[in-house]
Each structure stands twice: as structure tokens, then as C-alpha cells.
PDB file of N, CA and C in Angstrom:
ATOM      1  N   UNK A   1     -19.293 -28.745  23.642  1.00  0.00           N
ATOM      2  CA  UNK A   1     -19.932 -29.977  24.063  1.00  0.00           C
ATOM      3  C   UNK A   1     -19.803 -30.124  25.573  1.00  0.00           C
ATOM      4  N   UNK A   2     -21.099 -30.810  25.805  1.00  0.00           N
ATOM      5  CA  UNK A   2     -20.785 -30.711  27.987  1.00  0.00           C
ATOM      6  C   UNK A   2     -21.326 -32.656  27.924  1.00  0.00           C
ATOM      7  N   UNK A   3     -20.552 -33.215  28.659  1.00  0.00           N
ATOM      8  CA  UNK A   3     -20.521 -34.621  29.019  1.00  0.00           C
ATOM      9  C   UNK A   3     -21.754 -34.654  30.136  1.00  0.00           C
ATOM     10  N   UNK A   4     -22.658 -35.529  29.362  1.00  0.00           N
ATOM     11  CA  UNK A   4     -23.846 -35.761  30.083  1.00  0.00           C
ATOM     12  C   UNK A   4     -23.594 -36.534  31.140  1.00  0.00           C
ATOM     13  N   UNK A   5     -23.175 -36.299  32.484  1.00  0.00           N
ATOM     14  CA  UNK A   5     -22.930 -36.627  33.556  1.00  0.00           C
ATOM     15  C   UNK A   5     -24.070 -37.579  34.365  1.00  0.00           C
ATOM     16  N   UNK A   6     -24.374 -39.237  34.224  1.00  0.00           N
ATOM     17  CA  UNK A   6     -25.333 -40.087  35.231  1.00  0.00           C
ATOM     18  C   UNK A   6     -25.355 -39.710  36.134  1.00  0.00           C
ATOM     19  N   UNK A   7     -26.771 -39.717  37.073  1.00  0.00           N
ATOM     20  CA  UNK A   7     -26.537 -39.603  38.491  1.00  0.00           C
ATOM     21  C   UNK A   7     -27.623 -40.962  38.311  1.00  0.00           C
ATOM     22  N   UNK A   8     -27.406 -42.070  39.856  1.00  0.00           N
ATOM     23  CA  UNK A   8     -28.537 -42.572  39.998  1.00  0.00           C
ATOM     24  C   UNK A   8     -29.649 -42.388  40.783  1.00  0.00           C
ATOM     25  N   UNK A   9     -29.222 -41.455  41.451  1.00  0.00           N
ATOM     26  CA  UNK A   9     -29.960 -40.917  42.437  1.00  0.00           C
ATOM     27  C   UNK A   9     -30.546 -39.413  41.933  1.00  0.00           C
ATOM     28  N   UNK A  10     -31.860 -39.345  42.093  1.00  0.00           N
ATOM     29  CA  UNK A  10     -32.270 -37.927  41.761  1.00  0.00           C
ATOM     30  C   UNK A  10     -31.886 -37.158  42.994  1.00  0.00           C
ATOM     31  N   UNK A  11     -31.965 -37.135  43.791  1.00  0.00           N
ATOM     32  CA  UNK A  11     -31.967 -36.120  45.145  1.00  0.00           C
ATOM     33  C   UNK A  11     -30.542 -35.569  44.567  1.00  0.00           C
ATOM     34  N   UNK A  12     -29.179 -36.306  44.787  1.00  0.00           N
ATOM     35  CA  UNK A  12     -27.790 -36.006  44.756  1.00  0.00           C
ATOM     36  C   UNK A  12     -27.747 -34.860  43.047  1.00  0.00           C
ATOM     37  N   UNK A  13     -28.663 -35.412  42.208  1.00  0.00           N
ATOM     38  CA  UNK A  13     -28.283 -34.811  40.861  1.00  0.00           C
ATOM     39  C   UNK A  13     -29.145 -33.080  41.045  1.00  0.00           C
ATOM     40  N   UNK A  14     -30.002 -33.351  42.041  1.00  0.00           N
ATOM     41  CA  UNK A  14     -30.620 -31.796  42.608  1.00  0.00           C
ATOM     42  C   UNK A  14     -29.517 -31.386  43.157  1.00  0.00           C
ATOM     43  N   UNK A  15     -28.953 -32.139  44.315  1.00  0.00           N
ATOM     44  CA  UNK A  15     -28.497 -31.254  44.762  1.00  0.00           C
ATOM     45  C   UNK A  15     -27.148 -30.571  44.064  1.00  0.00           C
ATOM     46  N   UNK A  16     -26.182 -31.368  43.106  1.00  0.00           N
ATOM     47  CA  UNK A  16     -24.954 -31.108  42.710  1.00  0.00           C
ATOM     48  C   UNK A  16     -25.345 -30.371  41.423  1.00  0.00           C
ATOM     49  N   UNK A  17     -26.377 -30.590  40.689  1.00  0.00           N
ATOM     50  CA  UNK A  17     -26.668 -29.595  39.671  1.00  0.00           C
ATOM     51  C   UNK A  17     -25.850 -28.925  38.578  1.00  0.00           C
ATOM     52  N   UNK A  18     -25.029 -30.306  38.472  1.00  0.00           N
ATOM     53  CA  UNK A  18     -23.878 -29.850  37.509  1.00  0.00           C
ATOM     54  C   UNK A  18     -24.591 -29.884  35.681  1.00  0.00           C
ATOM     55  N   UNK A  19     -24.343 -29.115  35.271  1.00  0.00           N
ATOM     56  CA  UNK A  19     -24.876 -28.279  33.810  1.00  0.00           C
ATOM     57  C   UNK A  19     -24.528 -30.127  33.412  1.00  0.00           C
ATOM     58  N   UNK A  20     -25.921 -30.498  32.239  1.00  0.00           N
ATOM     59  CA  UNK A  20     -25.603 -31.610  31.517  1.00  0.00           C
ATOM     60  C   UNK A  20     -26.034 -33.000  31.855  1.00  0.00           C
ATOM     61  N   UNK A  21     -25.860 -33.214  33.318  1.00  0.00           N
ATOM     62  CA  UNK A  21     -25.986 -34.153  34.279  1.00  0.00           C
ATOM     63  C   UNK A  21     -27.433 -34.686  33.835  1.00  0.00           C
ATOM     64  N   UNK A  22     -27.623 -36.163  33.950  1.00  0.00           N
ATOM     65  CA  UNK A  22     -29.019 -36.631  33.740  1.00  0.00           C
ATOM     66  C   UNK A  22     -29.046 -37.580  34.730  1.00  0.00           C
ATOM     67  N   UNK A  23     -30.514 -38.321  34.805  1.00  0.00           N
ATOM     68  CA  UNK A  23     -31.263 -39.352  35.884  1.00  0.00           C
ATOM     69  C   UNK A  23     -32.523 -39.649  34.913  1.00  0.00           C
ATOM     70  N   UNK A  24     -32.318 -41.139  34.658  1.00  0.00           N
ATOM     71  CA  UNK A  24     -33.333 -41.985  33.982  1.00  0.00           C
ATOM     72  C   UNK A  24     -34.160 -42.218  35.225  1.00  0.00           C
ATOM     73  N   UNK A  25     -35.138 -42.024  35.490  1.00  0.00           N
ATOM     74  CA  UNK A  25     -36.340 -42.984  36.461  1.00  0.00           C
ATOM     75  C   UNK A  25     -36.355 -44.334  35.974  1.00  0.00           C
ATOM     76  N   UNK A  26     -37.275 -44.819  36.667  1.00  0.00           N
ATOM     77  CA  UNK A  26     -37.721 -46.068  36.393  1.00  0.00           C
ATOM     78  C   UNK A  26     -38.957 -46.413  35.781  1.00  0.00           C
ATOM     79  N   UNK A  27     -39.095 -47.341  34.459  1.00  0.00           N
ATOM     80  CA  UNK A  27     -40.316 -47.044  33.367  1.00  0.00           C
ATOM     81  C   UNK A  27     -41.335 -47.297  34.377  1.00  0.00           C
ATOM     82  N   UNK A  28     -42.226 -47.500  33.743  1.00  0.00           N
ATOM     83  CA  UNK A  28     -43.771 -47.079  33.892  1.00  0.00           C
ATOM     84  C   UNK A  28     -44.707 -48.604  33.570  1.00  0.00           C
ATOM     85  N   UNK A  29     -45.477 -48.921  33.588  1.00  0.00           N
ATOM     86  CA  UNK A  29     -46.094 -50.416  32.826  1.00  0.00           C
ATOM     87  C   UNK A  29     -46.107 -50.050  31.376  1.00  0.00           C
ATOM     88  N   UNK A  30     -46.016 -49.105  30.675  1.00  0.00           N
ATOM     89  CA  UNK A  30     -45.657 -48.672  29.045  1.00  0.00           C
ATOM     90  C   UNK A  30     -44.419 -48.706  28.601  1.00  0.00           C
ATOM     91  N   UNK A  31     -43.741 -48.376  29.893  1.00  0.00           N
ATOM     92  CA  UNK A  31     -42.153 -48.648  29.279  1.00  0.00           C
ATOM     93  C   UNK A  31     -41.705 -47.257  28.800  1.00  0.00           C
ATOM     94  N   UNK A  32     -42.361 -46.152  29.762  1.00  0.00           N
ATOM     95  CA  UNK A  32     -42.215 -44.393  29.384  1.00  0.00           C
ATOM     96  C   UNK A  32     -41.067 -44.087  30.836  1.00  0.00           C
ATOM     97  N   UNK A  33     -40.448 -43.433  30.665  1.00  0.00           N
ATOM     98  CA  UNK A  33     -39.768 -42.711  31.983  1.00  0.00           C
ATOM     99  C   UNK A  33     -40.055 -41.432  31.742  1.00  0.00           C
ATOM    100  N   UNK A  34     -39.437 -41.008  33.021  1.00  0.00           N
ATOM    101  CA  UNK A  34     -38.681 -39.214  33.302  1.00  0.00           C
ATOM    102  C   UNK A  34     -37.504 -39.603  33.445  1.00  0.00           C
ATOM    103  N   UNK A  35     -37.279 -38.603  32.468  1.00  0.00           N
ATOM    104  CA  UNK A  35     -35.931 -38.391  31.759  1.00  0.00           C
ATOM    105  C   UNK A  35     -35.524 -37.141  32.812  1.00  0.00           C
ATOM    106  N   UNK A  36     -34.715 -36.890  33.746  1.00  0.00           N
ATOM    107  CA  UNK A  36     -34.375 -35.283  33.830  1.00  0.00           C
ATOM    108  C   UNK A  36     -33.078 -35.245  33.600  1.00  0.00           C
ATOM    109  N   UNK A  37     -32.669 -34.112  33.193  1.00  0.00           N
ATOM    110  CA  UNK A  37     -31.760 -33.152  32.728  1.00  0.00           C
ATOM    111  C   UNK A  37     -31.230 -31.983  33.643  1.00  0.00           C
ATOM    112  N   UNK A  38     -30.423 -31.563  34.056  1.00  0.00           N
ATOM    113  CA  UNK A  38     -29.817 -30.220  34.316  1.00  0.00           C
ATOM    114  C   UNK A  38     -29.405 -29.416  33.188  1.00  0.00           C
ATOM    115  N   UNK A  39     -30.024 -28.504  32.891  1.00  0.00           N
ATOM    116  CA  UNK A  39     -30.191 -27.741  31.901  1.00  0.00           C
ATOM    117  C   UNK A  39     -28.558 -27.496  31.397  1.00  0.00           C
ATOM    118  N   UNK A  40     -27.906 -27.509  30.234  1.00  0.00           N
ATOM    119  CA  UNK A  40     -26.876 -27.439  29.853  1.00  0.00           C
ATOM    120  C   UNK A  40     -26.127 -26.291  29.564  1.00  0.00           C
ATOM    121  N   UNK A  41     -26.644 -25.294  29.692  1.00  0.00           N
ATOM    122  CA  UNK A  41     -26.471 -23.965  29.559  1.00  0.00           C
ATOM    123  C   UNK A  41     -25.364 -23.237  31.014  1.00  0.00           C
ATOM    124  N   UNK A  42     -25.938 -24.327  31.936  1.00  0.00           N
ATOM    125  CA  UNK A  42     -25.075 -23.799  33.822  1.00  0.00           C
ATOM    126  C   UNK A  42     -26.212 -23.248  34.123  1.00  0.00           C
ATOM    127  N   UNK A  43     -27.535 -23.040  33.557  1.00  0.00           N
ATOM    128  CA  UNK A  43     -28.353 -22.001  34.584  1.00  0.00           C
ATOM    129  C   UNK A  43     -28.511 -22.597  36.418  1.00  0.00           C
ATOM    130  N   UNK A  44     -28.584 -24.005  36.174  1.00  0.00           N
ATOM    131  CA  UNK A  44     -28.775 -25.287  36.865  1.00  0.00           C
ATOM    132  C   UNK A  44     -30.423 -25.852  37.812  1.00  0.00           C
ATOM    133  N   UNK A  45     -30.556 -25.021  36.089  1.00  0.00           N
ATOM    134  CA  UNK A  45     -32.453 -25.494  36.000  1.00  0.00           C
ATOM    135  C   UNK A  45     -32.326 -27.332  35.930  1.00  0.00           C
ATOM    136  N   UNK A  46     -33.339 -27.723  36.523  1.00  0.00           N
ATOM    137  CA  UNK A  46     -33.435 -29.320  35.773  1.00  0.00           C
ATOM    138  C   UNK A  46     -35.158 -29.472  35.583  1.00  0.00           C
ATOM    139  N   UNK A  47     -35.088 -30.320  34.662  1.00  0.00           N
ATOM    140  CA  UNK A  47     -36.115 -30.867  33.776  1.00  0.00           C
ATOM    141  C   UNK A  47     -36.589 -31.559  33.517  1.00  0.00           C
ATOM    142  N   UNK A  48     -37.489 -32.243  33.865  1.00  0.00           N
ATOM    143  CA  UNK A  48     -38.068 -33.881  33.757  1.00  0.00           C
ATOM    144  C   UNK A  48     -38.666 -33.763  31.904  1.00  0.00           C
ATOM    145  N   UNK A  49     -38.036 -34.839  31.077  1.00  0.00           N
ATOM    146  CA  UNK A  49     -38.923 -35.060  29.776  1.00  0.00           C
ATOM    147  C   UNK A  49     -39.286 -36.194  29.914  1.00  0.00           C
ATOM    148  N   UNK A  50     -40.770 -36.476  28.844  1.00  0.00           N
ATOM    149  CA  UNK A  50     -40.950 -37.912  29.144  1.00  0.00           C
ATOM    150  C   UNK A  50     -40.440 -38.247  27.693  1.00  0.00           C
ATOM    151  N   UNK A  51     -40.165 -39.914  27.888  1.00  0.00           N
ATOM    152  CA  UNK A  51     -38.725 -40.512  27.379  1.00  0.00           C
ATOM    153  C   UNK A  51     -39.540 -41.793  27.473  1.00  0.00           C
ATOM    154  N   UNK A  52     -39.589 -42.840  26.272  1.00  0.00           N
ATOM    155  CA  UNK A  52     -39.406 -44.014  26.400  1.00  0.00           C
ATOM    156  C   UNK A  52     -37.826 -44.666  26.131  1.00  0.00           C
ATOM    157  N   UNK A  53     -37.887 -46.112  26.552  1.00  0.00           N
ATOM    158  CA  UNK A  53     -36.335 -46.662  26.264  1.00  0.00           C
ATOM    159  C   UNK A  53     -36.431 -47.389  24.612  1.00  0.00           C
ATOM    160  N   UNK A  54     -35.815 -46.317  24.109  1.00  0.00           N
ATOM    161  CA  UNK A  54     -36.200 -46.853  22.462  1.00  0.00           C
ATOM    162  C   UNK A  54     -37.075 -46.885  21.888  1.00  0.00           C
ATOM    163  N   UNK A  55     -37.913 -45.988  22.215  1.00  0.00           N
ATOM    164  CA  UNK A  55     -39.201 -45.736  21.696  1.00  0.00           C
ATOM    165  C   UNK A  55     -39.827 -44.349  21.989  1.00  0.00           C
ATOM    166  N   UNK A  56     -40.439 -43.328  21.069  1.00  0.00           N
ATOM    167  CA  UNK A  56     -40.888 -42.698  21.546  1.00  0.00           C
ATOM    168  C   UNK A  56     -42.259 -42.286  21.946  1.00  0.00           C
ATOM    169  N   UNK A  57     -42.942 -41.889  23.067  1.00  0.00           N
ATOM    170  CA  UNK A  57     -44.106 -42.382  23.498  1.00  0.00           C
ATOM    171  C   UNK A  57     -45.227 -41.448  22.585  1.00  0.00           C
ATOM    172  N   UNK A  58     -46.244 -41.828  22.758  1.00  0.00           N
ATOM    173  CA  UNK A  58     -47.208 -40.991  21.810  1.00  0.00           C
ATOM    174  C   UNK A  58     -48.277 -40.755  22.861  1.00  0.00           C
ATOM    175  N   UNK A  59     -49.013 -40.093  22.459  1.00  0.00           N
ATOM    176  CA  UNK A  59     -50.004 -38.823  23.800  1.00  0.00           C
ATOM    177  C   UNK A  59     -49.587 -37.764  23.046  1.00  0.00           C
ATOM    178  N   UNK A  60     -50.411 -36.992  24.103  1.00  0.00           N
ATOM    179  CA  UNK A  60     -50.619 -35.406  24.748  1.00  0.00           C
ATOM    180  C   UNK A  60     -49.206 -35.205  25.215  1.00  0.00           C
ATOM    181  N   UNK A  61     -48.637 -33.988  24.174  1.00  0.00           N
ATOM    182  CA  UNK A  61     -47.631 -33.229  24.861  1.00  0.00           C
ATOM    183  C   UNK A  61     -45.811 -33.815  24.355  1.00  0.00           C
ATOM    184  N   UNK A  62     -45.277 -33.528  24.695  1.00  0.00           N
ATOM    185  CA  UNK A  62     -43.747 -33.666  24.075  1.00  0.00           C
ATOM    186  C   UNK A  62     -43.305 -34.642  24.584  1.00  0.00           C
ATOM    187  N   UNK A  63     -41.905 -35.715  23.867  1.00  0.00           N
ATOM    188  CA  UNK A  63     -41.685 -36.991  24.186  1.00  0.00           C
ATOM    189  C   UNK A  63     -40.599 -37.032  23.202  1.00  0.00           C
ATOM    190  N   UNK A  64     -39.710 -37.838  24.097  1.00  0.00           N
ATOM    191  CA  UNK A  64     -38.393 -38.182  23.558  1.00  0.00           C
ATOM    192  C   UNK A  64     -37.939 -39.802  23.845  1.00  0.00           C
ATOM    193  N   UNK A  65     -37.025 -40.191  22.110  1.00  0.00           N
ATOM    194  CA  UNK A  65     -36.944 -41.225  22.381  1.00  0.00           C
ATOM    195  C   UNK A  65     -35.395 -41.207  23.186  1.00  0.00           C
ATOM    196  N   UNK A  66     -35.347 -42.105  24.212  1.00  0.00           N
ATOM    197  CA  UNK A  66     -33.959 -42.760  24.814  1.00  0.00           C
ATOM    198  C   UNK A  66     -33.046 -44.270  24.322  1.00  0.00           C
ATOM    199  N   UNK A  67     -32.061 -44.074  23.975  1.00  0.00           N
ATOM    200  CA  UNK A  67     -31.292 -45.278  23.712  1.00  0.00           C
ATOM    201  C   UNK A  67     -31.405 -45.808  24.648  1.00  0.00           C
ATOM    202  N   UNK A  68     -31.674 -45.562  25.842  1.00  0.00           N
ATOM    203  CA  UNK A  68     -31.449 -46.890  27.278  1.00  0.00           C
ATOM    204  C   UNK A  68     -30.045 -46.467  27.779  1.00  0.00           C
ATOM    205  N   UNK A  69     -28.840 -45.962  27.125  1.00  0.00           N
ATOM    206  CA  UNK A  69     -27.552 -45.930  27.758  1.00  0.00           C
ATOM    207  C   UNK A  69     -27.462 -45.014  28.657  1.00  0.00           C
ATOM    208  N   UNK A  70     -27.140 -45.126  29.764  1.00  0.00           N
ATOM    209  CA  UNK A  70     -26.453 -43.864  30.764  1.00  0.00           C
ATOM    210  C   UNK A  70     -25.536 -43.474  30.790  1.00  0.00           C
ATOM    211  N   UNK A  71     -24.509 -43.835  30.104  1.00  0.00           N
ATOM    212  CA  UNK A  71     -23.051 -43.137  29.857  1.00  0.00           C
ATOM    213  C   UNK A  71     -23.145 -42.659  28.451  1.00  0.00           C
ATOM    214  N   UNK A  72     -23.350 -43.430  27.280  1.00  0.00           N
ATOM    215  CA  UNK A  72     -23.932 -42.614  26.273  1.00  0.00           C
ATOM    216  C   UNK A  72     -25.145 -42.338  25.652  1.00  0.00           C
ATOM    217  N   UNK A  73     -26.204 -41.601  26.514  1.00  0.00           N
ATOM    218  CA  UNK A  73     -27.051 -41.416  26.416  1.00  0.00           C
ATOM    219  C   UNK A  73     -28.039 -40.662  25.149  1.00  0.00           C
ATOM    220  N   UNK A  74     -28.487 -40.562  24.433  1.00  0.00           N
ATOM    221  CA  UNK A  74     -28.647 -40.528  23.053  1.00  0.00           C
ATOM    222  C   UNK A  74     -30.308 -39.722  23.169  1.00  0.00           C
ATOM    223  N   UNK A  75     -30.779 -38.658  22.621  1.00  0.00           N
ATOM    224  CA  UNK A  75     -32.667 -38.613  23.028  1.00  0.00           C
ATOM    225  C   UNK A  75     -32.819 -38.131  21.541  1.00  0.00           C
ATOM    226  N   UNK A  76     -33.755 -38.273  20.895  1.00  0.00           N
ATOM    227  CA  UNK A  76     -34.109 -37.869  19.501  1.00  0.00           C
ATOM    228  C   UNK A  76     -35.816 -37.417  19.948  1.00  0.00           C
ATOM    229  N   UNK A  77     -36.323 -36.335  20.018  1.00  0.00           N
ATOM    230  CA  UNK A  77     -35.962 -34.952  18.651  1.00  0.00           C
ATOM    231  C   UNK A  77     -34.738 -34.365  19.594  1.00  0.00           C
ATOM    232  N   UNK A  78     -34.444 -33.293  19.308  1.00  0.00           N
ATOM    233  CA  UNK A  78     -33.435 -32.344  19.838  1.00  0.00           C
ATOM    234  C   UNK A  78     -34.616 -32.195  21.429  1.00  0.00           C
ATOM    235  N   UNK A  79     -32.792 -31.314  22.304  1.00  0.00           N
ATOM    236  CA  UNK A  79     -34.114 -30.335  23.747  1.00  0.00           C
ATOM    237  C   UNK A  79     -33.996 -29.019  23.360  1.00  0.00           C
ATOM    238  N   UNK A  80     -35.002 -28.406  23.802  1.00  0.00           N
ATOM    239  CA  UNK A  80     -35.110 -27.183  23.574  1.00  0.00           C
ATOM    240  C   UNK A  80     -35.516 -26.621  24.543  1.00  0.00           C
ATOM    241  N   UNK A  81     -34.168 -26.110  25.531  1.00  0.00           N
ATOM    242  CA  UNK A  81     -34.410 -25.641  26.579  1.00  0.00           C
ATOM    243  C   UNK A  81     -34.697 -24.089  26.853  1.00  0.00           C
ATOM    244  N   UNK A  82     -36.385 -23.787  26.674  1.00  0.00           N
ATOM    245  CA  UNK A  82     -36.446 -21.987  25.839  1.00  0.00           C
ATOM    246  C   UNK A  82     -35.870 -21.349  26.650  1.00  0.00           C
ATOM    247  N   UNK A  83     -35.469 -20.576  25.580  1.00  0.00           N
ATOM    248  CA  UNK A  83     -34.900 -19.091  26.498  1.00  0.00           C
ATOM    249  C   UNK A  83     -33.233 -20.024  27.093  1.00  0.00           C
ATOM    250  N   UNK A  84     -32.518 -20.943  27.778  1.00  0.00           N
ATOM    251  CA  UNK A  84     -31.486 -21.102  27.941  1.00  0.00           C
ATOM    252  C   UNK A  84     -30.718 -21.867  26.909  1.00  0.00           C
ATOM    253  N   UNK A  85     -31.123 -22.762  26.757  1.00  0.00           N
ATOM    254  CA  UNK A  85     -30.398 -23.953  25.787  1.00  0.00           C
ATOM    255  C   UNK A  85     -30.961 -24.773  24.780  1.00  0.00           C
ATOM    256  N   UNK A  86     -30.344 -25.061  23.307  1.00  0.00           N
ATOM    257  CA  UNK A  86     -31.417 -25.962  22.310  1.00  0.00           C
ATOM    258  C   UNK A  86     -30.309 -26.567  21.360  1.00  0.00           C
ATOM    259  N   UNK A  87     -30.065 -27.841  21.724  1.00  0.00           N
ATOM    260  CA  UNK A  87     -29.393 -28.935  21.118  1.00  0.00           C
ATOM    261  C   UNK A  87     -29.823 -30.228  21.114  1.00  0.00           C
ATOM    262  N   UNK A  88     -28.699 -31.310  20.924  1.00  0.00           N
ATOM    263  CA  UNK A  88     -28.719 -32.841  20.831  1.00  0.00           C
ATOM    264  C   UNK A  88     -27.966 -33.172  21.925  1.00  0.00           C
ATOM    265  N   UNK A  89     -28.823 -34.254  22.475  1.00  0.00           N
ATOM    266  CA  UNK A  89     -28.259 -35.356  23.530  1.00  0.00           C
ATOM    267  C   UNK A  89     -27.342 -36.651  22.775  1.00  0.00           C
ATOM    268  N   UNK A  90     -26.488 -36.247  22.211  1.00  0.00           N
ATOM    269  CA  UNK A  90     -25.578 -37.584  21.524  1.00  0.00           C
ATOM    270  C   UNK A  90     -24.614 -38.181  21.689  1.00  0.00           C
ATOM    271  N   UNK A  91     -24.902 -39.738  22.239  1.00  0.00           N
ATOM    272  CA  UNK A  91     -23.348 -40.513  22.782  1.00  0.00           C
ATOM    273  C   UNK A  91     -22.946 -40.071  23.997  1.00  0.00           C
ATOM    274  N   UNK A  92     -23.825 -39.527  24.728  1.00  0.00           N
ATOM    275  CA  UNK A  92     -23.161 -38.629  26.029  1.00  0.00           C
ATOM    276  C   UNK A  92     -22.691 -37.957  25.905  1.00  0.00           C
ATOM    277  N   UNK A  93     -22.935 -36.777  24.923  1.00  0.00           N
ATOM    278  CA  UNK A  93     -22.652 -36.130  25.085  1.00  0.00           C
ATOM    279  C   UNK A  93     -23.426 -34.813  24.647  1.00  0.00           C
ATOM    280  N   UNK A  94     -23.866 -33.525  25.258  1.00  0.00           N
ATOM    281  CA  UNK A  94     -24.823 -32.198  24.683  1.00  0.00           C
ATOM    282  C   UNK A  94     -24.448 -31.381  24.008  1.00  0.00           C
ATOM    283  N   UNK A  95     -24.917 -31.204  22.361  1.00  0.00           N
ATOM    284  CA  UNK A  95     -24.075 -30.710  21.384  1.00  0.00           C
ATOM    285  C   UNK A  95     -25.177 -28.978  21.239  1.00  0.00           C
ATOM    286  N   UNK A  96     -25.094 -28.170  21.109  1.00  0.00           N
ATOM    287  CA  UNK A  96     -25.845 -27.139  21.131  1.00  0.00           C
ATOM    288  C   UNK A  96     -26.321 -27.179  19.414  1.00  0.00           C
ATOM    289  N   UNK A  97     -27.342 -26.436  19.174  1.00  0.00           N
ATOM    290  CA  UNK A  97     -27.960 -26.276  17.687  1.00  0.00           C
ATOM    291  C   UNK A  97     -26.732 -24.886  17.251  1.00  0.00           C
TER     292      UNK A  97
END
């Protein structure tokens, strides 16, 4: 398990790129964010998903729901980070499949 580490700042979470680490944006008039991620694996890829807060958005293309918490941050379906990493975001914490 790797402790999903808040940043509030995106720039600082580029630059420190610690495996796990996330940054909620700020919603949208739908109430959708970017979700990013530093890939959990250490490659210290990061990843924008789109994410509503308790809801998951519907469209074109992949979407995850967010509890809203930044310390225990929660996303339902699983990530599936191809080729590096594919687990659950649960309670803050990244559990691998």
C-alpha cells in the first residue's frame, strides 16, 4: 500500500513527484474535476483523470467517482495505470489489484 500523499498545488506535486501523491483541481460548472495522480508504481508519471466529487461524470471517455476527501481520498472504478500500475484509491490509501 503507498499513502496517497495531497498536494495543493499542482506545480510542487510535478515537481516532487512522489509515487501516490494526488491534486484535486477545482470543479467545473458540472461539478467534474482533474483528478491527477503520480503514478504509484515510482515510475513518477502523473495523470490527470476526470473525477466528479461524488459522482461519476458521464460522456465520452473514462471517469471516476471522488469522495471529495484529500487525506482519504477514495475513486471508484479501480486506475489502471497500463503497462505500470492497476489498483484502488481507498481511504488514502493505493492498494494494487
Amino acid at each position: 500500500m503507498i499513502r496517497a500523499i495531497h498536494f495543493t498545488d499542482l506545480a510542487e506535486m510535478r515537481e516532487k513527484r512522489l509515487a501516490g501523491s494526488i491534486y484535486a483541481g477545482k470543479p467545473d460548472d458540472d461539478g467534474e474535476i482533474a483528478f491527477w495522480y503520480c503514478c504509484p508504481c515510482g515510475c513518477g508519471l502523473i495523470a490527470p483523470l476526470n473525477a466528479g466529487r461524488n459522482f461519476k461524470p458521464s460522456g465520452a471517455g473514462a471517469s471516476w467517482n471522488w469522495n471529495g476527501s484529500q487525506t482519504e481520498a477514495s475513486l471508484i472504478p479501480s486506475v489502471n495505470h497500463v503497462g505500470h500500475w492497476h489498483g484502488w484509491l481507498t481511504d488514502g490509501y493505493w492498494k494494487a489489484v
